[in-house]
Protein backbone atom coordinates (compact mmCIF):
# COMPACT_ATOMS: atom_id res chain seq x y z
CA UNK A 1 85.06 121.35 61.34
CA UNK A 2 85.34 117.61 61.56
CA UNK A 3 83.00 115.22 60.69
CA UNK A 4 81.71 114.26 64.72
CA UNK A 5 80.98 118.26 64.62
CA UNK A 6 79.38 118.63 61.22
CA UNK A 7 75.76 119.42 61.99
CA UNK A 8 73.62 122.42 62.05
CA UNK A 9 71.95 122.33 65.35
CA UNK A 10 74.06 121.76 67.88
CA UNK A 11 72.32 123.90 71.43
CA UNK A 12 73.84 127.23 72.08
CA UNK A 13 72.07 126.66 76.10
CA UNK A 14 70.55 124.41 78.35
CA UNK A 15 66.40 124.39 78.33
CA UNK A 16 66.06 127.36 80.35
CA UNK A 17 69.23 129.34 79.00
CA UNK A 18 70.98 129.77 82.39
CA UNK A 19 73.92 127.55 80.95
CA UNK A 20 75.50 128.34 77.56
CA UNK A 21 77.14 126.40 75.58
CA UNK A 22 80.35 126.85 72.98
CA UNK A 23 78.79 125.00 69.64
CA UNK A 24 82.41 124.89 68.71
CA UNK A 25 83.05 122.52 71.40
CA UNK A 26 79.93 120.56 71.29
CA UNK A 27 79.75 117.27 69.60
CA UNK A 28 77.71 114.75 68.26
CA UNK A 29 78.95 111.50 66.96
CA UNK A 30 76.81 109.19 64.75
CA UNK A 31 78.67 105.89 65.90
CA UNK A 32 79.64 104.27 69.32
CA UNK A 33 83.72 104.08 67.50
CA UNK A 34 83.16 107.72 66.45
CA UNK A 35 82.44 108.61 70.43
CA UNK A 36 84.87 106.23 71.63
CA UNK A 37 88.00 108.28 69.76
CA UNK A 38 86.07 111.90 70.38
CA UNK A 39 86.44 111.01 74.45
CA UNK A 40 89.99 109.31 74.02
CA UNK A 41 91.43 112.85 72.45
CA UNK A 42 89.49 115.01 74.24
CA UNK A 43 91.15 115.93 77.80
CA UNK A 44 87.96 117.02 78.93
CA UNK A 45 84.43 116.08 78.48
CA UNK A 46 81.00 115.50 79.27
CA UNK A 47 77.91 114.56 78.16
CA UNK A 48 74.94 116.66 77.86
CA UNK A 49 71.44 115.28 77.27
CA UNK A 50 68.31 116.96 77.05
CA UNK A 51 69.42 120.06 78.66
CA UNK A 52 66.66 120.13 81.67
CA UNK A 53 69.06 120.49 84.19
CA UNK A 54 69.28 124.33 85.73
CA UNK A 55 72.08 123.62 87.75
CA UNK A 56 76.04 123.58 88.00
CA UNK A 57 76.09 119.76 87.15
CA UNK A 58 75.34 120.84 83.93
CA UNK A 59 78.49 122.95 83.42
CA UNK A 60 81.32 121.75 81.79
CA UNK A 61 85.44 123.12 81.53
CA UNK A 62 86.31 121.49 77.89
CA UNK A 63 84.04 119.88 75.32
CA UNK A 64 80.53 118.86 75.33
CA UNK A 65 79.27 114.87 73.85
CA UNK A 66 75.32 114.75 72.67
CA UNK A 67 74.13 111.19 72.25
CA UNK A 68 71.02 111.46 70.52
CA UNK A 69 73.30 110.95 67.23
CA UNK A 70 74.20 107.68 68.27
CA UNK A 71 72.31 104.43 66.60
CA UNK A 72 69.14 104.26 68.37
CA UNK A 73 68.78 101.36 70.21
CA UNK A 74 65.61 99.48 71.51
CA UNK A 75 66.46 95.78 72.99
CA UNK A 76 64.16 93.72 74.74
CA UNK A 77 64.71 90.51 77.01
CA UNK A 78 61.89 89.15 78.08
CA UNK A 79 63.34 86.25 79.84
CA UNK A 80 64.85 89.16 81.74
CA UNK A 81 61.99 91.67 82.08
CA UNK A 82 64.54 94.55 80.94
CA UNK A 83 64.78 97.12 77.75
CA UNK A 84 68.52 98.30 76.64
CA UNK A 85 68.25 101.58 75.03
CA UNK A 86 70.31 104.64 73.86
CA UNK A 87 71.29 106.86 76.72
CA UNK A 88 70.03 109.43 74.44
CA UNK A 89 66.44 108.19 74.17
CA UNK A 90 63.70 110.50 75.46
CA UNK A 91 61.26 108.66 77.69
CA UNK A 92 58.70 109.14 75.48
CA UNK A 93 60.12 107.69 72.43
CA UNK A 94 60.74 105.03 74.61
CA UNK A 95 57.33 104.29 76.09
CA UNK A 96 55.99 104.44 72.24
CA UNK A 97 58.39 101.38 71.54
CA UNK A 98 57.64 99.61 74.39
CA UNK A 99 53.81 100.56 74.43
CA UNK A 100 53.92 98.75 70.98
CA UNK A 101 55.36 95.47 72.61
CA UNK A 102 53.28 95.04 75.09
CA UNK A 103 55.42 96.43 78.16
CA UNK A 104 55.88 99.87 80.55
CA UNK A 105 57.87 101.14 82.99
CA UNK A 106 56.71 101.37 86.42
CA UNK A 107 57.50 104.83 86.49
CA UNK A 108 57.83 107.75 84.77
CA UNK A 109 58.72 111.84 85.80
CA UNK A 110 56.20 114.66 85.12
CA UNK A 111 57.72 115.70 81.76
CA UNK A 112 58.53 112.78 79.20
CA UNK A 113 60.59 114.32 76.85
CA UNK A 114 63.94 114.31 79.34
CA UNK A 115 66.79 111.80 78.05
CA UNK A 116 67.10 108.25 79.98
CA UNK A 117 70.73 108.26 80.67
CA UNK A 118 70.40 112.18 81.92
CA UNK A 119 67.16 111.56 84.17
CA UNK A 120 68.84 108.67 85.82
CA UNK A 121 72.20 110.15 86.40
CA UNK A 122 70.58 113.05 88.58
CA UNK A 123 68.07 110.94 90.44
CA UNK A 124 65.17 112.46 88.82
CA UNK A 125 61.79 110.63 90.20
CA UNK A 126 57.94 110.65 89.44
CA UNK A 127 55.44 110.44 91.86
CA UNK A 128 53.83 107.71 94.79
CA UNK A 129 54.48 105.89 97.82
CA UNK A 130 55.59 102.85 96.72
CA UNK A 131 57.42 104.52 93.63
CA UNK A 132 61.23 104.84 93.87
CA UNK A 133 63.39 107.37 91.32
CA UNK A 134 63.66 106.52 87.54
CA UNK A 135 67.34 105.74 88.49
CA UNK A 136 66.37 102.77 90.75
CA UNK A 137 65.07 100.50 87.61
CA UNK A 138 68.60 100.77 85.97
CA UNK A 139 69.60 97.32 85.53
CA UNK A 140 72.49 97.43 83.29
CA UNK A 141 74.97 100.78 82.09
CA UNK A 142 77.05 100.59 79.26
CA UNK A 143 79.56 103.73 79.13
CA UNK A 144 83.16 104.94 76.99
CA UNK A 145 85.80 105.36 79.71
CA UNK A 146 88.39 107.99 79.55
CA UNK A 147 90.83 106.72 77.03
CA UNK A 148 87.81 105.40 74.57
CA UNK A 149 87.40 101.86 76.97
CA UNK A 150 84.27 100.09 77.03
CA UNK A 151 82.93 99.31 80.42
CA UNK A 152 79.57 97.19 81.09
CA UNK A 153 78.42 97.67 84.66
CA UNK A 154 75.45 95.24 85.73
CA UNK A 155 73.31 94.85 88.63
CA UNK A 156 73.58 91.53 89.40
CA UNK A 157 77.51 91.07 89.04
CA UNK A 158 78.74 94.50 90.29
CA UNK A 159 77.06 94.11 93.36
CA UNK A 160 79.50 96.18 95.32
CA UNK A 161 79.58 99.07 93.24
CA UNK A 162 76.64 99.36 91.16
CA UNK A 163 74.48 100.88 93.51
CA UNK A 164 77.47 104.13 92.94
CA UNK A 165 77.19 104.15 89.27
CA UNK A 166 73.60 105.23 88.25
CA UNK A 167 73.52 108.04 89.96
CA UNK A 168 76.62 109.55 88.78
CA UNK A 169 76.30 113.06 87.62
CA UNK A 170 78.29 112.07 84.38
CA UNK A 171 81.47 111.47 86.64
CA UNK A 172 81.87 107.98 85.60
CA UNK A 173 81.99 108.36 82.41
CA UNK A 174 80.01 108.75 79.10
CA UNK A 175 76.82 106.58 79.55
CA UNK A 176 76.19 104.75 76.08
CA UNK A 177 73.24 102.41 76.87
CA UNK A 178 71.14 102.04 79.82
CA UNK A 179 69.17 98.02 80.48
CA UNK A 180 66.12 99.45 82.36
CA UNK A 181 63.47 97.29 84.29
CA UNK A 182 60.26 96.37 82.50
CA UNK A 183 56.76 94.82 82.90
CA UNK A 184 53.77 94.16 81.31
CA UNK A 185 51.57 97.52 79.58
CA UNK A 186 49.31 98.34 81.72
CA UNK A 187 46.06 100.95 81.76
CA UNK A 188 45.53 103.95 84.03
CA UNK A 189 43.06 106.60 85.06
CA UNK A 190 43.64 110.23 86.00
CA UNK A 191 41.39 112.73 88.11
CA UNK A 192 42.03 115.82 89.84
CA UNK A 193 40.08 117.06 92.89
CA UNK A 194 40.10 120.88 93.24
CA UNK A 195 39.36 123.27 95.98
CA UNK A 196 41.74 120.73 98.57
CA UNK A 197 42.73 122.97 101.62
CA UNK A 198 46.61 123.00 101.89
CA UNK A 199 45.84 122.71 105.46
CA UNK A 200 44.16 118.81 105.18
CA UNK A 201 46.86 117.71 102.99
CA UNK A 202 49.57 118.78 105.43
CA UNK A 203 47.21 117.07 108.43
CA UNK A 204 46.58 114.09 106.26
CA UNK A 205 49.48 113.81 104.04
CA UNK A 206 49.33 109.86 104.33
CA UNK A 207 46.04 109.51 103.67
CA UNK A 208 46.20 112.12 100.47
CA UNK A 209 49.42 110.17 98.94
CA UNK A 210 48.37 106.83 99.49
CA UNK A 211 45.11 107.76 97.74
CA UNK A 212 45.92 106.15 94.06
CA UNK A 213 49.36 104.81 92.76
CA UNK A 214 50.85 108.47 91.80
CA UNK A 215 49.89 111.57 93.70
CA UNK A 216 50.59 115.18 93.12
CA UNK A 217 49.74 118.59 95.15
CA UNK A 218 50.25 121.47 93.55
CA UNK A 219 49.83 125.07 95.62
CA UNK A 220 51.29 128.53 95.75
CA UNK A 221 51.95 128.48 98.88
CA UNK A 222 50.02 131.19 99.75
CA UNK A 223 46.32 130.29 99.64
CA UNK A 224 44.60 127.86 101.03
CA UNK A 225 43.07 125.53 98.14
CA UNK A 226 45.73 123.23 95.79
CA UNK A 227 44.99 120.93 93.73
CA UNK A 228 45.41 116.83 94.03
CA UNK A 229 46.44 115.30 90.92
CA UNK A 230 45.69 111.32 91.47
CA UNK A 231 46.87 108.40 89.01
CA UNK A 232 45.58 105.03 89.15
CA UNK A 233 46.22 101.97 87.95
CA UNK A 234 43.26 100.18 86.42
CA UNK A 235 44.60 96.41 87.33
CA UNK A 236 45.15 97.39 90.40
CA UNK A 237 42.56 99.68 91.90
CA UNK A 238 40.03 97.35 90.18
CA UNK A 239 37.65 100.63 89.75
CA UNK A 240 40.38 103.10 88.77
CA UNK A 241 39.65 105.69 91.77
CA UNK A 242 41.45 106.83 94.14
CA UNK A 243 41.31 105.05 97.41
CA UNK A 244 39.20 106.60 100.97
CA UNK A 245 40.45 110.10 100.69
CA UNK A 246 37.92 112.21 98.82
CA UNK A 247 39.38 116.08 99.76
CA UNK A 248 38.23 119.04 97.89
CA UNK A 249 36.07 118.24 94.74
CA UNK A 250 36.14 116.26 91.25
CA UNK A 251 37.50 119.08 88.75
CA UNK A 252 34.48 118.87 85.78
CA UNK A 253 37.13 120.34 83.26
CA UNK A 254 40.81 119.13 81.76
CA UNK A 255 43.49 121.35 84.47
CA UNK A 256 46.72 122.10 83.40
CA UNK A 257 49.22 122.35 86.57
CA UNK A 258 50.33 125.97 86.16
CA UNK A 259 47.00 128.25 86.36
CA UNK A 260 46.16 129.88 83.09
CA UNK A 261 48.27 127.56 80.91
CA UNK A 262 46.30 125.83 78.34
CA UNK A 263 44.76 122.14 79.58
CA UNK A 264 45.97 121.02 75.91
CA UNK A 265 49.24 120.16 76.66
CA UNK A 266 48.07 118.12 79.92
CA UNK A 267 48.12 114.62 80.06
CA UNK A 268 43.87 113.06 79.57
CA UNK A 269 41.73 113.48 83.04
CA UNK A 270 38.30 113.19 84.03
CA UNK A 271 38.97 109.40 84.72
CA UNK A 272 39.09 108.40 81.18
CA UNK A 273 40.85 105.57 80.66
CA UNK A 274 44.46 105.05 78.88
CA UNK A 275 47.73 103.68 78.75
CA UNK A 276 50.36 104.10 81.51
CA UNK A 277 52.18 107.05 79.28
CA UNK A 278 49.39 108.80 78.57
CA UNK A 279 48.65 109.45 82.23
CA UNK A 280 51.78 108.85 84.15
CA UNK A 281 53.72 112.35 82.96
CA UNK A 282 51.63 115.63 83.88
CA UNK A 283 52.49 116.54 80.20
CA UNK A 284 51.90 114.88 77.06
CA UNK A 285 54.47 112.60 75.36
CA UNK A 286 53.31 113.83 71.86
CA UNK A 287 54.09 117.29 72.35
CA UNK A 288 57.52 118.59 72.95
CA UNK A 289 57.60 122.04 75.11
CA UNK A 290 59.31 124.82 73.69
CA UNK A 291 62.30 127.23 75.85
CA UNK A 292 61.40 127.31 79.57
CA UNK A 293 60.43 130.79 80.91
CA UNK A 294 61.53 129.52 83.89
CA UNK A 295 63.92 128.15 86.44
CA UNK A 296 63.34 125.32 89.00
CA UNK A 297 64.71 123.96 92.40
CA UNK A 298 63.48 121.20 94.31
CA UNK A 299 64.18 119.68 98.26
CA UNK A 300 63.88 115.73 99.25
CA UNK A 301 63.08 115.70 102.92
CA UNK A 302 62.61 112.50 104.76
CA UNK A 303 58.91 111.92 104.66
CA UNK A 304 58.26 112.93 108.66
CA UNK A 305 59.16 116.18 108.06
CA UNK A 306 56.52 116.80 105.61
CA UNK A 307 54.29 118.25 107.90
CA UNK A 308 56.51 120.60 109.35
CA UNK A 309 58.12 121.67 106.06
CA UNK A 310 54.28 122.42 105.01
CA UNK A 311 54.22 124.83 108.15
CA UNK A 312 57.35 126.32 107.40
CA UNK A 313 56.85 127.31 103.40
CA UNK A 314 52.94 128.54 104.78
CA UNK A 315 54.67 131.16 106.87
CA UNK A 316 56.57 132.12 104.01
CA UNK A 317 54.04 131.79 101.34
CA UNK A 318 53.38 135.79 100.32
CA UNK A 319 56.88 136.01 99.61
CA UNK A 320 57.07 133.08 97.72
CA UNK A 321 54.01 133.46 95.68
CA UNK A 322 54.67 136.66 93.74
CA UNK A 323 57.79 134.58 91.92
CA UNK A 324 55.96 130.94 91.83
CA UNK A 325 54.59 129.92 88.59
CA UNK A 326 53.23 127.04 90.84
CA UNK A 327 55.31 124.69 93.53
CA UNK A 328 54.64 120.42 93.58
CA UNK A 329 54.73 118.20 96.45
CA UNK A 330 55.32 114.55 95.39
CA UNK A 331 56.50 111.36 97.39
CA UNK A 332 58.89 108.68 96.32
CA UNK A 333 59.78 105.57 97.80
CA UNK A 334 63.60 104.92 99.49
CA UNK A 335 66.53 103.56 97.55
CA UNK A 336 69.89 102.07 97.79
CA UNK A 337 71.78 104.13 95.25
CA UNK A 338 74.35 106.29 97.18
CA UNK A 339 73.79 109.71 95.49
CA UNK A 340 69.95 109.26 94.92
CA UNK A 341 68.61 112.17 97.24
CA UNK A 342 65.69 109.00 98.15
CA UNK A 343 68.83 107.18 99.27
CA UNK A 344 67.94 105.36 102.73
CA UNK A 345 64.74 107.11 103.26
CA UNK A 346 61.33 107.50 102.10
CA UNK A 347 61.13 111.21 101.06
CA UNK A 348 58.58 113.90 100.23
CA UNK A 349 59.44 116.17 97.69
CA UNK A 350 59.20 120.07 97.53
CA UNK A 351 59.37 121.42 94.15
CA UNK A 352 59.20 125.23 92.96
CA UNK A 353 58.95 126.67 89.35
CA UNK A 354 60.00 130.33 89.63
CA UNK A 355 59.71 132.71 86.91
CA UNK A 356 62.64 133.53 84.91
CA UNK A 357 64.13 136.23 87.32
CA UNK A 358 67.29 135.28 89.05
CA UNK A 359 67.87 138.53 90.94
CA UNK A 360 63.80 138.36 92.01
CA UNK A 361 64.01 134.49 92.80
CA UNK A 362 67.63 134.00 94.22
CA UNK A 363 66.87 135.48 97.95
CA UNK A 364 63.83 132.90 98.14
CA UNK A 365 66.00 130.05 97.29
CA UNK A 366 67.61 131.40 100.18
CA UNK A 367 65.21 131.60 102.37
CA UNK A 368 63.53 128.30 101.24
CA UNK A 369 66.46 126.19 101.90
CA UNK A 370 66.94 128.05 105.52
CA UNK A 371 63.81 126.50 106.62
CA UNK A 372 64.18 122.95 104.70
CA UNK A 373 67.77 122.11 105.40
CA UNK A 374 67.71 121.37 108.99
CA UNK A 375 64.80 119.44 108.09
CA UNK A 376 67.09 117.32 106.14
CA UNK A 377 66.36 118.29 102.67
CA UNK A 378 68.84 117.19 99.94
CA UNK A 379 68.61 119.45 96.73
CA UNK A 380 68.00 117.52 93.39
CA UNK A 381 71.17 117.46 91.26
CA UNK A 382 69.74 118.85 88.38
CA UNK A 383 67.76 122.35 89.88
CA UNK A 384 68.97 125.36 91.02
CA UNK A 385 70.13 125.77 94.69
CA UNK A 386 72.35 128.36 97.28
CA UNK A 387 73.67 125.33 98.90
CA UNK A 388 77.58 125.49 99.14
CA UNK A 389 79.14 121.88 97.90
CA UNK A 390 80.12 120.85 101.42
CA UNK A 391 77.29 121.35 102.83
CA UNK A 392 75.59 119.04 99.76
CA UNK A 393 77.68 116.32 100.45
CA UNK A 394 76.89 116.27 104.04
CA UNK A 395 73.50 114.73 102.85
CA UNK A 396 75.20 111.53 101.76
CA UNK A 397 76.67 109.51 103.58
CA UNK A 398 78.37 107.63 101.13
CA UNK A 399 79.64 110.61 99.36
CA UNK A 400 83.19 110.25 100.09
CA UNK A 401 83.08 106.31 98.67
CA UNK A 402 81.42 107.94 95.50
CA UNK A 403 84.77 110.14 95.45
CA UNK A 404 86.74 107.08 95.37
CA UNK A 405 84.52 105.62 92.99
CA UNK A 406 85.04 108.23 90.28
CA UNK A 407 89.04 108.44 90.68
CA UNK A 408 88.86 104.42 90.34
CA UNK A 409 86.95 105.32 86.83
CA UNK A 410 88.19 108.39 85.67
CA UNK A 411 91.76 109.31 87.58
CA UNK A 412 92.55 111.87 85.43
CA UNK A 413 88.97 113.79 86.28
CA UNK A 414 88.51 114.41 82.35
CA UNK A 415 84.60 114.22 83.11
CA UNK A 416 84.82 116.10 86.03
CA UNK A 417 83.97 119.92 86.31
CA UNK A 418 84.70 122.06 89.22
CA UNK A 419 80.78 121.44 90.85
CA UNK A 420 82.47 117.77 91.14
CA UNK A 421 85.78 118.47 92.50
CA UNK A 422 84.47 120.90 94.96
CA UNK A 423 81.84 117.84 95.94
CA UNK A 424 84.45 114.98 96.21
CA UNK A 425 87.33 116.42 96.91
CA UNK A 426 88.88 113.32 98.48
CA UNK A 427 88.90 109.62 97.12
């Protein structure tokens, strides 16, 4: 065993233990020089972060790279209102360090313990109307090309391509260090109203979502009452409540999302007050989850079709109960980056956590995307989905200049896998 591979505990699968791993093939170098001659010998590769990605993006034909090994790396500019971190770093860790300084992202995704560089290079988002993916406050990439290179990518000088490199499904290359967009800390409140009928949030969807700063519905589909998960920002809603919608009722006790999961591991409520971390992920930052009984997929639509997509999974909602631990609707804000599923429109999102059945939950996915996909729906990168690669890449319209972008990068395809190739075919 060489030195890069010398370590006791390397991942044997992803989170949820669809995707296995070879630890003989898995690597994790302690310096950037170390990773730079791992990806120059290596004929094929690709990195693999926090392993919270269910689908084929995840898999992988040769060896694996971690990067949590790496130096960790925490740089502010100030002048420049950005952070440079690890691609490694868990968003948590993160918002610690810059919690400490006196700064925040603007955004954050329901579970805080996913890695930077991973979350961004699958378009991964939070939650609100005027909130665009994680991906979209990449200001900077630093990544090892395939024969060990160096290449720094940058907003404001690679102005043709840039918006082609963050959301890159690890085509590209090996992301090293990732200059994200910061601002000042900033406080927050959370409350969640209970007892909402499905059918007022699907007849006043704008009105529910532009209610506080970050909005989530969570439902089974099946009956009639969700529940409306509203963060606010204290600077900026003056009060801390949520705006002139006022569905449902206050909850009186902590929630957790799932019913009958424990409220401890939820992120403070009641309208207490605290900082943007604390209230921004569904989950707390302080405690790491453990193996996920579960799989996940999850549909962008353009933010019209909301209401109709609402009718659609109704009509379908005993069959999609029995094998829901619970299903989200969020909204995020349009983007520019060309493999973002938010890129060029405003979208409302349509998440599902099944239980941990594929032969029980495969059908549904099925069925689901039937009713979503001429609606428009793009899948997320990371989740599970029936969708054939063609008819993927029909979503983007820019999919075959991403092809060309890759072969520009990596000719050879040694980060590619065969979910890639069957995607971009052409460049």
């Amino acid at each position: 065993m060489t030195q890069l591979e010398a370590t006791t505990d390397l991942p044997r699968t992803n989170w949820a233990g669809n995707v296995s791993y070879d630890p003989g093939r898995v690597h994790r170098p302690r310096t950037l020089d170390e990773l730079r001659r791992l990806v120059a010998e290596r004929r094929r590769i690709r990195p693999l972060g926090s392993g919270h990605s269910f689908s084929a993006v995840a898999e992988a034909p040769g060896d694996r790279v971690l990067l949590d090994g790496l130096p960790p790396t925490v740089r502010l500019d100030r002048r420049e209102a950005t952070v440079t971190v690890a691609a490694g770093t868990r968003y948590a860790d993160l918002a610690f360090a810059l919690q400490r300084a006196g700064l925040a992202l603007a955004n954050l995704a329901s579970l805080p313990h996913i890695s930077v560089a991973g979350s961004c290079a699958t378009g991964t988002h939070g939650s609100g109307d005027s909130r665009r993916c994680l991906a979209a406050s990449v200001a900077g990439l630093q990544l090892v090309g395939p024969e060990g290179d160096l290449v720094e990518l940058r907003r404001d000088t690679d102005r043709d391509t840039f918006a082609g490199s963050v959301v890159a499904l690890g085509a590209l290359g090996v992301v090293t260090q990732v200059t994200l967009d910061v601002e000042p800390s900033y406080d927050m409140t959370q409350r969640v109203r209970v007892r909402v009928p499905l059918t007022e949030v699907a007849e006043r969807f704008g009105e529910v979502f532009s209610a506080a700063y970050s909005v989530s519905v969570f439902t089974d589909w099946l009956g009639d009452e969700t529940q409306v998960w509203l963060k606010d920002r204290v600077d900026r809603s003056g009060k801390g409540e949520n705006g002139g919608w006022a569905g449902g009722e206050p909850a009186r006790v902590p929630l957790n999302p799932v019913p009958g999961m424990p409220p401890e591991f939820s992120t403070e409520q009641l309208g207490s007050v605290g900082p943007w971390f604390e209230r921004l992920p569904h989950f707390r930052p302080e405690l790491t989850p453990g193996a996920g009984e579960e799989f996940q997929s999850e549909y962008y639509l353009p933010r019209e079709a909301a209401p109709a997509a609402f009718a659609a999974l109704r009509g379908i909602g005993h069959l999609l109960a029995p094998v829901l631990h619970i299903a989200e609707v969020r909204t995020v804000r349009a983007d520019d980056l060309w493999l973002s599923p938010a890129h060029g429109r405003d979208s409302a999102t349509f998440h599902f956590t099944w239980i941990k059945d594929a032969a029980a939950i495969t059908p549904l996915i099925t069925a689901v995307e039937e009713l979503l996909v001429p609606l428009g729906a793009r899948p997320h990168w990371g989740k599970l989905t029936s969708l054939g690669a063609s008819e993927i890449a029909a979503g983007y319209e820019r999919a075959v200049e991403f092809g060309r972008l890759a072969r520009k990068y990596d000719p050879e395809g040694k980060f590619s896998n065969g979910f890639l190739e069957a995607l971009f075919p052409e460049g």
